[in-house]
Protein backbone atom coordinates (compact mmCIF):
# COMPACT_ATOMS: atom_id res chain seq x y z
CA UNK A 1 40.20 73.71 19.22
CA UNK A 2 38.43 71.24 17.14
CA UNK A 3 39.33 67.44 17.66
CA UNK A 4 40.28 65.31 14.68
CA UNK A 5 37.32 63.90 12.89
CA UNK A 6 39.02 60.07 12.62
CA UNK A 7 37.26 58.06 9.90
CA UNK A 8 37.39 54.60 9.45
CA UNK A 9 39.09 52.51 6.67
CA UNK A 10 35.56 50.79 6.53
CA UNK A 11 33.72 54.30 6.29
CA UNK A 12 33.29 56.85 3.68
CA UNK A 13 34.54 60.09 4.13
CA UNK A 14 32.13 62.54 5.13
CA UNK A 15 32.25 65.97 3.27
CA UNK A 16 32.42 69.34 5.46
CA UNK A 17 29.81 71.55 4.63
CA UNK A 18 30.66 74.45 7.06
CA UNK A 19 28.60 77.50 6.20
CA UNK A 20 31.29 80.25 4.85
CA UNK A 21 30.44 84.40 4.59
CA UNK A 22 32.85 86.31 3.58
CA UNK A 23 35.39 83.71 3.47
CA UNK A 24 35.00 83.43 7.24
CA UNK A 25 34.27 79.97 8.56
CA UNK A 26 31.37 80.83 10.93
CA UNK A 27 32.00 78.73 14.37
CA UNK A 28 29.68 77.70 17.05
CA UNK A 29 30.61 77.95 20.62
CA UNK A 30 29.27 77.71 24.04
CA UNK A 31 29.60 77.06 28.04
CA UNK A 32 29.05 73.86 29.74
CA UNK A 33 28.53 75.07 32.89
CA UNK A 34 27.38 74.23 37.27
CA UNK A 35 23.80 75.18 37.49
CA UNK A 36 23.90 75.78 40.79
CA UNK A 37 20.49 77.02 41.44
CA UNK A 38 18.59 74.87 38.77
CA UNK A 39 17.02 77.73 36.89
CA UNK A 40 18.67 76.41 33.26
CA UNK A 41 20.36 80.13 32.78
CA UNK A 42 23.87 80.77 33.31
CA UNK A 43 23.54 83.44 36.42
CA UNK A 44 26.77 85.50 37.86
CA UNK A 45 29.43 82.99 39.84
CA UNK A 46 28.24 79.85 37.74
CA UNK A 47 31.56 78.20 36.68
CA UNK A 48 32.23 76.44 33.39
CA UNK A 49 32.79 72.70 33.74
CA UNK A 50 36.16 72.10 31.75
CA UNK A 51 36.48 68.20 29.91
CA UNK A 52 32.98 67.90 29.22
CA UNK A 53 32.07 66.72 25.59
CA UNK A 54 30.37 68.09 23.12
CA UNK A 55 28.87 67.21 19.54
CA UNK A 56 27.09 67.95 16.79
CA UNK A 57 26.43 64.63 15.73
CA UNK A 58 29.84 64.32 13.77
CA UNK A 59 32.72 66.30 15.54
CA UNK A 60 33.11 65.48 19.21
CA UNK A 61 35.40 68.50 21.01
CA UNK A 62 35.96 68.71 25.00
CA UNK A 63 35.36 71.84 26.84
CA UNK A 64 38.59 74.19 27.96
CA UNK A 65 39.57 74.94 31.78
CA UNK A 66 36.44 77.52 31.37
CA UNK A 67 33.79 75.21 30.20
CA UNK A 68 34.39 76.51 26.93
CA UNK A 69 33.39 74.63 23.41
CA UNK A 70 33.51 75.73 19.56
CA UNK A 71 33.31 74.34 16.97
CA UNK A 72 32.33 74.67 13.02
CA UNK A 73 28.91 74.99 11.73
CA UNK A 74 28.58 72.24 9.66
CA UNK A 75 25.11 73.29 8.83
CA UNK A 76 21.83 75.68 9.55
CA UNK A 77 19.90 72.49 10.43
CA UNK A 78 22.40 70.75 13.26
CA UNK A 79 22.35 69.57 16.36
CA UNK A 80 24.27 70.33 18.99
CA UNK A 81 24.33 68.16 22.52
CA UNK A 82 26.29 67.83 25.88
CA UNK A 83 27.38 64.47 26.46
CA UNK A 84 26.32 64.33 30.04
CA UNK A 85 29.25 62.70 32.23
CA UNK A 86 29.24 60.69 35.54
CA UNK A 87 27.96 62.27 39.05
CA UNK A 88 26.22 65.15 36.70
CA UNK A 89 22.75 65.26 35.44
CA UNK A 90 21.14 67.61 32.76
CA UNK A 91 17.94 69.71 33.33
CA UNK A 92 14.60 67.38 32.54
CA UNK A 93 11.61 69.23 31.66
CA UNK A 94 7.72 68.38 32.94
CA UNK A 95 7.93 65.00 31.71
CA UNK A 96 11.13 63.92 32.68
CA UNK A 97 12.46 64.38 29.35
CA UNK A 98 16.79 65.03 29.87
CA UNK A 99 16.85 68.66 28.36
CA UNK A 100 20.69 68.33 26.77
CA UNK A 101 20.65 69.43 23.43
CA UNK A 102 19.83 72.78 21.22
CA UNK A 103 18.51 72.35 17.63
CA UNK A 104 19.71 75.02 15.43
CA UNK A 105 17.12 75.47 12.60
CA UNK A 106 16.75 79.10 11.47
CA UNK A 107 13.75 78.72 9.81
CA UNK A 108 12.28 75.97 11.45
CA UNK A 109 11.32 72.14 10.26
CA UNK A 110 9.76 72.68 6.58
CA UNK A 111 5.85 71.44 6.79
CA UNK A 112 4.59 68.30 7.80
CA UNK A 113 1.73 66.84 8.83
CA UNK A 114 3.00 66.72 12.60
CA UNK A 115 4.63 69.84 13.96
CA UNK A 116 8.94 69.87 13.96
CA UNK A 117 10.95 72.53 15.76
CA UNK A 118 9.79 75.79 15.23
CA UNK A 119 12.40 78.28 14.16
CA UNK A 120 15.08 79.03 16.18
CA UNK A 121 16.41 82.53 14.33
CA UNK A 122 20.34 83.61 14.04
CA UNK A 123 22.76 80.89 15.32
CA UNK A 124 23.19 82.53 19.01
CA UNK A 125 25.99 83.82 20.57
CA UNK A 126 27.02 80.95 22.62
CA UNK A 127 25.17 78.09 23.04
CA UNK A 128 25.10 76.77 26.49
CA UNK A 129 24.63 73.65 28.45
CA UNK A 130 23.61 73.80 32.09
CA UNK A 131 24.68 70.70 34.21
CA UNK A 132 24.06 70.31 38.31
CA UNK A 133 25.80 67.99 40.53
CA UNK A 134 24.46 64.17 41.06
CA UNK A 135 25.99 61.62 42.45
CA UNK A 136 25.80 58.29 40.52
CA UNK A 137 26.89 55.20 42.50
CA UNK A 138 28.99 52.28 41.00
CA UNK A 139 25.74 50.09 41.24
CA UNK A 140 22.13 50.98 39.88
CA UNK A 141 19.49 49.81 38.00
CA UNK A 142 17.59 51.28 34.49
CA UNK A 143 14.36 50.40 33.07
CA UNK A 144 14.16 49.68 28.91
CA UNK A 145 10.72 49.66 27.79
CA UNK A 146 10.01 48.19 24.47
CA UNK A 147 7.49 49.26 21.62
CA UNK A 148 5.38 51.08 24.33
CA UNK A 149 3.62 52.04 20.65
CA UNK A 150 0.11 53.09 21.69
CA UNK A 151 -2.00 54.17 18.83
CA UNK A 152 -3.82 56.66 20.60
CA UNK A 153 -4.65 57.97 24.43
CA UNK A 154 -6.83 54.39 25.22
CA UNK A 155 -3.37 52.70 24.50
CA UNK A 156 -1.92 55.32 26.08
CA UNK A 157 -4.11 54.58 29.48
CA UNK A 158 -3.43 50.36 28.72
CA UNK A 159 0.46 51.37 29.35
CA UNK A 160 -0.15 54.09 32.45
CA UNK A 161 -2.18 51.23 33.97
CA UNK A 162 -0.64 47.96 32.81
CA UNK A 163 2.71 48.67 33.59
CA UNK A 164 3.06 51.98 34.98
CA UNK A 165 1.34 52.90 38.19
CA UNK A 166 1.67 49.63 39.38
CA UNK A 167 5.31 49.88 40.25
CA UNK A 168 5.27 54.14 40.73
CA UNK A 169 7.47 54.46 43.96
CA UNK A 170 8.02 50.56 43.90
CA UNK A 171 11.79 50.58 41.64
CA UNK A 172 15.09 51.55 42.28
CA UNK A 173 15.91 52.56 38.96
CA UNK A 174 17.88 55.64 38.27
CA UNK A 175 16.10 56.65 34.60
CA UNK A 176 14.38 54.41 31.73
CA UNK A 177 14.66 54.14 28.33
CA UNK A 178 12.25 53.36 25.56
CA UNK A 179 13.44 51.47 22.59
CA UNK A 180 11.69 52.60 19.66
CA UNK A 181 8.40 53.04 18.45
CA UNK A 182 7.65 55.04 20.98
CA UNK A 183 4.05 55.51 19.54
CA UNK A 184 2.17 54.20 16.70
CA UNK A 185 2.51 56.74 13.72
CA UNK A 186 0.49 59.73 15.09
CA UNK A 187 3.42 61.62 16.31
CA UNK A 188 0.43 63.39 18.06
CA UNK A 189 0.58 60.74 21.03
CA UNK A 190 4.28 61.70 22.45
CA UNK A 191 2.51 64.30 24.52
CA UNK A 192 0.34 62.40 26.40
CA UNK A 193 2.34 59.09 26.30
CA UNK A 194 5.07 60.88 28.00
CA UNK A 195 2.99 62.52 30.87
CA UNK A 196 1.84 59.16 31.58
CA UNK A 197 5.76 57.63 31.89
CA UNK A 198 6.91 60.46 34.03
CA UNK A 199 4.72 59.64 36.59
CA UNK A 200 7.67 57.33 37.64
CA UNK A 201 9.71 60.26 38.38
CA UNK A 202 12.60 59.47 36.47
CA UNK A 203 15.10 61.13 33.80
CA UNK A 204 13.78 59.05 30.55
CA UNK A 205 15.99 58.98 27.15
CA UNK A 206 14.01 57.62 23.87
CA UNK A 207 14.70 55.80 21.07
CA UNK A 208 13.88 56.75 17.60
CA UNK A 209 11.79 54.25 16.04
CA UNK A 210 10.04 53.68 12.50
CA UNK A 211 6.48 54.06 13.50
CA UNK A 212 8.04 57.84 15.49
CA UNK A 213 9.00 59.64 12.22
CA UNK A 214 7.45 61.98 9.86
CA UNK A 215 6.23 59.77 7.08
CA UNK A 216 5.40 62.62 4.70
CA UNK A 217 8.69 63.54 3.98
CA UNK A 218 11.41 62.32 0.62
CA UNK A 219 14.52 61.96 2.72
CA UNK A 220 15.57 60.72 5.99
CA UNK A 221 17.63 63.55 6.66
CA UNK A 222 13.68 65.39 7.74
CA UNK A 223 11.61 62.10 9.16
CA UNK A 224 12.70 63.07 12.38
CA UNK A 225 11.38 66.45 12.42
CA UNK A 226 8.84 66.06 14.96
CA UNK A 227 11.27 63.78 17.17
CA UNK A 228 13.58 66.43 17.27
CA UNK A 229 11.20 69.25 18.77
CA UNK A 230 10.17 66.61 21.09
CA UNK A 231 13.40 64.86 22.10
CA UNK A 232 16.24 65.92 20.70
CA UNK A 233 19.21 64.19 18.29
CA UNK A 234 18.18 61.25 16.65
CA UNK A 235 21.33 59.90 18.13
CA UNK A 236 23.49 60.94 21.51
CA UNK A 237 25.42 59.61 24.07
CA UNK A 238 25.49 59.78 27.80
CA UNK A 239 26.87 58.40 30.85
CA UNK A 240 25.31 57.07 34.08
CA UNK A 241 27.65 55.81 36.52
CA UNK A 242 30.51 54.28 35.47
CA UNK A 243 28.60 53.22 32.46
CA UNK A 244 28.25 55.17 28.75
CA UNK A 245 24.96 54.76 27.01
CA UNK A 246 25.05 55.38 23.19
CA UNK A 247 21.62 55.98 21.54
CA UNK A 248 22.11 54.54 17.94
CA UNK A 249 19.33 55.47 15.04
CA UNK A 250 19.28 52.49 12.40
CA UNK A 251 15.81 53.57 10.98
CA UNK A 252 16.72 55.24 7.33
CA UNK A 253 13.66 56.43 5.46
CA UNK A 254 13.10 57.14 1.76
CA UNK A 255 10.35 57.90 0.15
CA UNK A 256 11.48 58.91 -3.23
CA UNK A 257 8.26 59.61 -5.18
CA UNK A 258 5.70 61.55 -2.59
CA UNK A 259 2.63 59.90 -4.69
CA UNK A 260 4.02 56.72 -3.16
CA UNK A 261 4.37 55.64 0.20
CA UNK A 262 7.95 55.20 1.70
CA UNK A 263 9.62 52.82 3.16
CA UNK A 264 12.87 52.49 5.54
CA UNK A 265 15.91 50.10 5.69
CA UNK A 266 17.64 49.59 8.74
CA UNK A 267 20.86 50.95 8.57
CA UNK A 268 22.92 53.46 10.53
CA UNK A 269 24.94 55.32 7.94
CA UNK A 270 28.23 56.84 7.56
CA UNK A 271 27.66 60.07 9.07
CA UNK A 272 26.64 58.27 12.56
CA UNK A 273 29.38 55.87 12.54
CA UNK A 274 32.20 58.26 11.81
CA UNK A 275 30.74 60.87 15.18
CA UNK A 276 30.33 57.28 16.94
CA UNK A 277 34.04 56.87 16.10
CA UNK A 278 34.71 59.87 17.16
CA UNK A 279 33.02 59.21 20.77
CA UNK A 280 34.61 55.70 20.89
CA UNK A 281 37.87 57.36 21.00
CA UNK A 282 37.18 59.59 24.13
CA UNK A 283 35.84 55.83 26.37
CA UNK A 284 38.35 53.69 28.45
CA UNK A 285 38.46 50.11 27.23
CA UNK A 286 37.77 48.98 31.10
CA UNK A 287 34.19 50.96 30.69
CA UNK A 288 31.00 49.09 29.74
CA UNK A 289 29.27 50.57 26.71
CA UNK A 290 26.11 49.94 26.04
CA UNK A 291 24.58 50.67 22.71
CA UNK A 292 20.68 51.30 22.28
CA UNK A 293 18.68 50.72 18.85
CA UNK A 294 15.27 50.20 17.75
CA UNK A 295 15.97 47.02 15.08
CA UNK A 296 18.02 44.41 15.84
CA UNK A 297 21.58 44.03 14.86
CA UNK A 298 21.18 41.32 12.88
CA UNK A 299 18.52 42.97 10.58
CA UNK A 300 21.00 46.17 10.45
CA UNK A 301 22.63 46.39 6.96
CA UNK A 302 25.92 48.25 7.71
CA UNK A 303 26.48 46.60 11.39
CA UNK A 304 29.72 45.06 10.02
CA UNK A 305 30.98 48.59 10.28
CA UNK A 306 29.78 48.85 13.49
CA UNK A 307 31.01 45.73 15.02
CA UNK A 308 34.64 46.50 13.76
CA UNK A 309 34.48 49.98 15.64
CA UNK A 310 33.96 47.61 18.76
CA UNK A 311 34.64 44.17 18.55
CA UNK A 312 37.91 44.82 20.17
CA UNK A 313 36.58 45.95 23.39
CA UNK A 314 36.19 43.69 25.96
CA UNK A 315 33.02 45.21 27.62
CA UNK A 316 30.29 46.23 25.22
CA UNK A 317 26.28 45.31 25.41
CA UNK A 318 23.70 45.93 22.92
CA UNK A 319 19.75 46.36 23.01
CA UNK A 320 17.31 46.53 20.76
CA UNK A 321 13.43 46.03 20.21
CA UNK A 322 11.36 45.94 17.34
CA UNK A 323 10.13 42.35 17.29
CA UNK A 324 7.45 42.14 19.15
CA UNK A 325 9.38 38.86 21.02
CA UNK A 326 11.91 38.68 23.40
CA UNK A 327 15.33 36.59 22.30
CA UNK A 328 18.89 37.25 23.39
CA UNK A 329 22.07 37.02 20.33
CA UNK A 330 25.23 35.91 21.41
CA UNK A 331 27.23 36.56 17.90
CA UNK A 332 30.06 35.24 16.71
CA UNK A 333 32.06 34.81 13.67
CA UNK A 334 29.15 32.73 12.13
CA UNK A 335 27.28 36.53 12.51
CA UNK A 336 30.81 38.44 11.46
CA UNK A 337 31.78 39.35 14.61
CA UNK A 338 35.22 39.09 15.52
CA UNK A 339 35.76 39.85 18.54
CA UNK A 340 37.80 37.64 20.87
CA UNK A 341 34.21 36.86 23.25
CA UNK A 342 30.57 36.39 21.58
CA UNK A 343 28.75 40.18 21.85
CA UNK A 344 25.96 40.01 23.50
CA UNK A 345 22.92 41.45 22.05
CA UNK A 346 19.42 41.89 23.44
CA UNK A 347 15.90 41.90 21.88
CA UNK A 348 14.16 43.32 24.51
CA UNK A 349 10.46 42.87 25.79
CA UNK A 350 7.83 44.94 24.71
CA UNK A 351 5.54 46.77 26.60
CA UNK A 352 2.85 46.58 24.06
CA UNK A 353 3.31 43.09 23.67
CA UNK A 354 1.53 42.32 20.57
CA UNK A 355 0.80 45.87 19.66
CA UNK A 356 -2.18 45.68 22.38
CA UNK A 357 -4.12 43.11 20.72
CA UNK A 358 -5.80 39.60 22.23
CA UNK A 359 -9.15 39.50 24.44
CA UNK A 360 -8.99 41.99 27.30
CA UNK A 361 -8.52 40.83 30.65
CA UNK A 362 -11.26 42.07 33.73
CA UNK A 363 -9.43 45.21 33.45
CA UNK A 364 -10.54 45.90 29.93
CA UNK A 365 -6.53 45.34 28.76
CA UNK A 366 -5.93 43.13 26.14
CA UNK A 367 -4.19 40.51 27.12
CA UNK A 368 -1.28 41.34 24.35
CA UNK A 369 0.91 38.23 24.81
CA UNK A 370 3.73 38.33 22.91
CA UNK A 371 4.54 35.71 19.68
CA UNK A 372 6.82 34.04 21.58
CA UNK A 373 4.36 32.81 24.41
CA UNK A 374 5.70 35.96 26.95
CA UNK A 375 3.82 38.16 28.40
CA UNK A 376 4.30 42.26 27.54
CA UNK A 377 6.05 44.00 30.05
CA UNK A 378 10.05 45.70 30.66
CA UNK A 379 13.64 44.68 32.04
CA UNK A 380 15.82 45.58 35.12
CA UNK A 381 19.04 46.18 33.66
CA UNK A 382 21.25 46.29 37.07
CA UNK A 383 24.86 47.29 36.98
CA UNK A 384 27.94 46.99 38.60
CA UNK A 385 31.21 48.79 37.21
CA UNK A 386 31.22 47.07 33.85
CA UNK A 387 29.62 44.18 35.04
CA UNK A 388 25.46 44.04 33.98
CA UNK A 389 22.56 41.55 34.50
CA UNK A 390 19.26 41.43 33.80
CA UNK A 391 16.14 40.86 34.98
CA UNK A 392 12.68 40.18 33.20
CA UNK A 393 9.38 41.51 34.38
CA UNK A 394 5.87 40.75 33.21
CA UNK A 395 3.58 43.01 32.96
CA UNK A 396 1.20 43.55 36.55
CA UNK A 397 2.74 40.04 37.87
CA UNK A 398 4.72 39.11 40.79
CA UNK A 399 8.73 39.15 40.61
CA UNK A 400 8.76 35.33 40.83
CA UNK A 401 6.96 35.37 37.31
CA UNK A 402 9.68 34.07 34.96
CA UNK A 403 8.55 31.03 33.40
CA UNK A 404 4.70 28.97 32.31
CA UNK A 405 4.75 25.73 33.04
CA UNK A 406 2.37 23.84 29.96
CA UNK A 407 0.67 20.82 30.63
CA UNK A 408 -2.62 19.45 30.87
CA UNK A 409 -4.57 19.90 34.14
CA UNK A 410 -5.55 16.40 34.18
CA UNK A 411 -4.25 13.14 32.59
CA UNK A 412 -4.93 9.65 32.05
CA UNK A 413 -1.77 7.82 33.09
CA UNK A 414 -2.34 6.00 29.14
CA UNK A 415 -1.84 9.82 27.95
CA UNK A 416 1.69 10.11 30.22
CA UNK A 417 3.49 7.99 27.34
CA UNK A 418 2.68 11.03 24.54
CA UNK A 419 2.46 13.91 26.39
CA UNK A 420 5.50 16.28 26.52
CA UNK A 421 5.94 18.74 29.75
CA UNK A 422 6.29 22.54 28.04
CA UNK A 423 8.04 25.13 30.06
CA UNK A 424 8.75 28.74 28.54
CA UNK A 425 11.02 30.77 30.28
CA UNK A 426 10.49 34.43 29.26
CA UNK A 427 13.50 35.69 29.73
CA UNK A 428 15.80 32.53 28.87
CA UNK A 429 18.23 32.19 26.12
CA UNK A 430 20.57 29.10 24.90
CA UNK A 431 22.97 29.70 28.20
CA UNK A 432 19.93 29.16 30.77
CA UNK A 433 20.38 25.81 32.66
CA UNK A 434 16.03 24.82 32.96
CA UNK A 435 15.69 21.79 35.12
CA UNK A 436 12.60 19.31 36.36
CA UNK A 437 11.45 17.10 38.46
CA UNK A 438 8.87 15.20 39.53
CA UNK A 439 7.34 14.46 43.08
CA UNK A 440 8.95 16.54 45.99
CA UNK A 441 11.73 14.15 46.34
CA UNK A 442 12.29 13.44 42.30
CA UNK A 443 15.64 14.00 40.78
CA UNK A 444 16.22 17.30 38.86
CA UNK A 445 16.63 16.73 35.60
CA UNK A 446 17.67 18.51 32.76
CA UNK A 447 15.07 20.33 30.27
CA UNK A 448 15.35 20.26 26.41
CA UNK A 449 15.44 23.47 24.47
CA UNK A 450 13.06 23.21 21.49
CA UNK A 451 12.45 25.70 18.69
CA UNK A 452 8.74 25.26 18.01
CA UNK A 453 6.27 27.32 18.90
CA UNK A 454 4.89 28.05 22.46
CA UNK A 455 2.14 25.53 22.50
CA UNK A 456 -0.30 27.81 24.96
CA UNK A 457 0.04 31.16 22.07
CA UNK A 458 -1.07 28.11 19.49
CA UNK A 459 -4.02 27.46 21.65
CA UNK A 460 -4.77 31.40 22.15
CA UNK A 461 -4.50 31.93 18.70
CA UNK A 462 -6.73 29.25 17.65
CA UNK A 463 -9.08 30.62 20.19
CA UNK A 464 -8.80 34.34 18.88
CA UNK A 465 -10.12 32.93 15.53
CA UNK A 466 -13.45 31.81 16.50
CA UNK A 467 -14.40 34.57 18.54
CA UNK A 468 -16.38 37.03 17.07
CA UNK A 469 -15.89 40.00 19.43
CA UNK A 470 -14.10 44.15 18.81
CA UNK A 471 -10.49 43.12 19.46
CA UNK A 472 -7.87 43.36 17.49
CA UNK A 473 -6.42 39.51 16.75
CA UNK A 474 -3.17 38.46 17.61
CA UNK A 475 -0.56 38.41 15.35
CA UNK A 476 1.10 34.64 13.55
CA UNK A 477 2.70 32.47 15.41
CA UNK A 478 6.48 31.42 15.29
CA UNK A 479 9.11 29.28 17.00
CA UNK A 480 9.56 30.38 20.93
CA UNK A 481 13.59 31.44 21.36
CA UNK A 482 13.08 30.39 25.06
CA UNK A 483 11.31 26.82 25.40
CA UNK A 484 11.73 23.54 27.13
CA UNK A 485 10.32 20.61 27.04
CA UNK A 486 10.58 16.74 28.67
CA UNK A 487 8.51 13.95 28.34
CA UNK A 488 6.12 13.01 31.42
CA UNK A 489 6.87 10.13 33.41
CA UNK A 490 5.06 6.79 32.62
CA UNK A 491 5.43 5.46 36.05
CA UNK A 492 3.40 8.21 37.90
CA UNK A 493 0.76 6.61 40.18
CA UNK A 494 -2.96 8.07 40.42
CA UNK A 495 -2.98 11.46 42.16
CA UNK A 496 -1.54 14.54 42.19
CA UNK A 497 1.80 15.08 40.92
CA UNK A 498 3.70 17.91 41.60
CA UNK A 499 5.58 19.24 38.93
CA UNK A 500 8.58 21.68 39.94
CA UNK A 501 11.04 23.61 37.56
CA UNK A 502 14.02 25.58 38.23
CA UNK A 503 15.83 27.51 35.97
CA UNK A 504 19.21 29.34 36.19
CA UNK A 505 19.89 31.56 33.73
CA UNK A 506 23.34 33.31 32.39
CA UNK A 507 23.69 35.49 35.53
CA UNK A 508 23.14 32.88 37.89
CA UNK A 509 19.44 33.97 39.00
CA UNK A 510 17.67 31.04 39.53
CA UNK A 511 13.80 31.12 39.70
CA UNK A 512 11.01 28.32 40.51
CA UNK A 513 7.66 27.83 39.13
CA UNK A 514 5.26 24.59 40.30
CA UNK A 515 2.26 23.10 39.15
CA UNK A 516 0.05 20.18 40.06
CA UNK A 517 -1.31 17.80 37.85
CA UNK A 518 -4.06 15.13 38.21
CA UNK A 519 -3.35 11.77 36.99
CA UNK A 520 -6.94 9.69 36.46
């Protein structure tokens, strides 16, 4: 039986197209069922798995007593996917990819430059969904990788050993997720960008990014053709825990005249907010959901409609990419949110950095520092029931890396009087408490939040400009979302001063960073 496809008042209806022969409605059905023995077939004595979800990116139906699902064929180019639920864990193929969906396209993606799904034949008989046993603890951690976006195997072999192998068999993590541009428009590098992230041995969901669809095409409805055959629905849901992920797609591609190149919005559109309507109404308001996107919220055209399909829960994250800088959105009704708290939405690190580019370091990696003075790297995300924090990490440093401390090595104590103390704090936002102080037995003091730009990118920019060398240059500068600054004491004597800053940010971590500076 087919659950109610609930649309709403903010949403356009969308128009059944269910295929009809002979005045039949043809149906799609299947088996969600234990895999016992791993093998991915349903073998004699493997039992159906009954209230287990089911969609094809608009309906959402739950399995019967016998595992059972059906539902209408909307289409001959649909997907269908198994919304994987707590303590159970799809199949994942060589490179960790979760294996949880079937893409029915009888005669395969049309032509593109980059290959799509090949075709699939005669809708089959029953379309199942093989699920073992795993048990997912209340706690756990998940790593989201932004704009890994290599260009080619080099960047591929930047990421394997930038951020990669150095912490294979050194994470707790459960899976990872990559937010978007998951390469750099050759749709050629999934391959061997993937092989490279599953040598962290983890289940690994993707994003769908702009520079990860087929260019070539008119319509959005084929620019993920090759992202398909690669990874499945553009969009899909699953839960960890007692967490539910939602993997949103808010890239929308035209390209109306093929002598022309396209172009995309960012939007999510009504036929992915009416199936995420339909999901919403299968999750507990006690459960946290978190939603993942490529662009930001506040660059998404329609997110009004998404914000009033959750603004009334009291436990909902968001996290996005796209940037190229890190920054954390708290919105409000200023940003049309009206929910009764501020939602909190993240822009999360990138693991290219700036798309790869600055000098490289004695490793032959460019040094790729970010526009907001951060270095590339990824987030902890660590749970706890519907509870989250976060955690920043920096590329190939130490865990105590949080925060750069800016000012001169040395000083004339007539300088102290115009000289202002810089501190960025990667992964800080308006609700981090940065303090100072100077001398081992100063007084802590509170930090200033500026918006101006991280004086130490200024300097690496300025220094990228007269070098005349084959790197690619880093990109403008803007205003740092996450700096501090205080003026420098005019009473400090000769000598070394000690400069120490702490900084606690919204989930009461507190790091410390020091650094000595020579007054002449």
């Amino acid at each position: 039986m087919i659950s109610a496809v609930v649309l709403s008042s903010v949403l356009t209806p969308v128009a059944w197209t269910g295929t009809v022969l002979g005045g039949q409605v043809r149906t799609a059905r299947g088996v969600v069922f234990e895999d016992k023995n791993r093998n991915g077939k349903r073998d004699s004595g493997e039992k159906g798995i009954p209230n287990i979800r089911v969609s094809d990116q608009l309906y959402v139906v739950k399995t019967n007593a016998n595992g059972e699902w059906s539902m209408p064929l909307r289409s001959e180019d649909i997907a269908f996917f198994v919304v994987k639920p707590r303590d159970w864990m799809t199949p994942v193929d060589e490179d960790m990819l979760p294996q949880f969906s079937y893409i029915h396209k009888p005669a395969g993606s049309p032509q593109t430059r980059f290959p799509g799904v090949a075709p699939t034949g005669p809708l089959p008989a029953s379309i199942d969904f093989p699920l073992h046993r795993s048990r997912e603890p209340k706690k756990f951690e998940a790593l989201f990788f932004g704009d890994t976006q290599p260009r080619n195997v080099t960047e591929v072999d930047y990421i394997r050993r930038d951020i990669i192998e150095p912490i294979v068999g050194k994470t707790n993590a459960r899976f990872g997720v990559t937010l978007g541009d998951v390469v750099f428009d050759d749709l050629n590098v999934f391959k061997p960008l993937n092989q490279a992230v599953a040598l962290l041995g983890m289940p690994w969901y993707n994003v769908l990014g702009n520079h990860d669809i087929n260019m070539d095409v008119e319509h959005d409805h084929h620019s993920d053709e090759t992202w398909e055959a690669v990874y499945g629905p553009n969009y899909y849901s699953f839960e960890h825990g007692p967490v539910h992920f939602i993997a949103l797609d808010n890239v929308h591609w035209n390209r109306p005249n093929p002598s022309e190149r396209g172009g995309y919005t960012a939007r999510f559109g009504v036929q992915q907010l009416t199936w995420l309507k339909n999901e919403l109404a299968h999750i507990p308001q006690d459960k946290l959901i978190v939603f993942c996107m490529h662009i930001p919220l506040i660059s998404t055209q329609d997110r009004a409609e998404l914000y009033r399909l959750i603004e009334n829960r009291p436990y909902t994250l968001s996290v996005a990419a796209h940037t190229h800088y890190q920054e954390h959105h708290f919105l409000g009704k200023e940003q049309g949110w009206n929910g009764k708290e501020k939602h909190h939405h993240v822009v999360n690190v990138t693991t290219s950095g700036s798309w790869w580019s600055g000098l490289p370091d004695e490793l032959g990696i460019p040094h790729t520092t970010m526009r907001d003075g951060a270095p590339n790297g990824y987030s902890i995300f660590s749970f706890d029931g519907n509870q989250y924090s976060i955690q920043f990490r920096a590329a190939r440093r130490p865990e105590s890396y949080q925060m750069l401390i800016q000012v001169p090595d040395q000083l004339a104590t007539m300088q102290l009087a115009t000289t202002q103390c810089y501190v960025n704090v990667f992964g800080g936002n308006e609700r981090s408490k940065v303090e100072i102080r100077f001398g081992k037995n100063g007084k802590w003091m509170p930090m200033t939040k500026t918006n101006e730009p991280d004086p130490s990118y200024v300097e690496m920019k300025k220094a990228d400009e007269t070098i005349i060398a084959p790197f690619r240059k880093l990109p403008g500068i803007i205003n740092s979302p996450h700096l501090w600054k205080v003026p420098l004491p005019t009473d400090a004597k000769p000598g070394l001063l000690m400069i120490e800053v702490r900084t606690t940010d919204m989930f009461g971590q507190t790091y410390l960073a020091t650094k000595g500076v020579r007054i002449l």
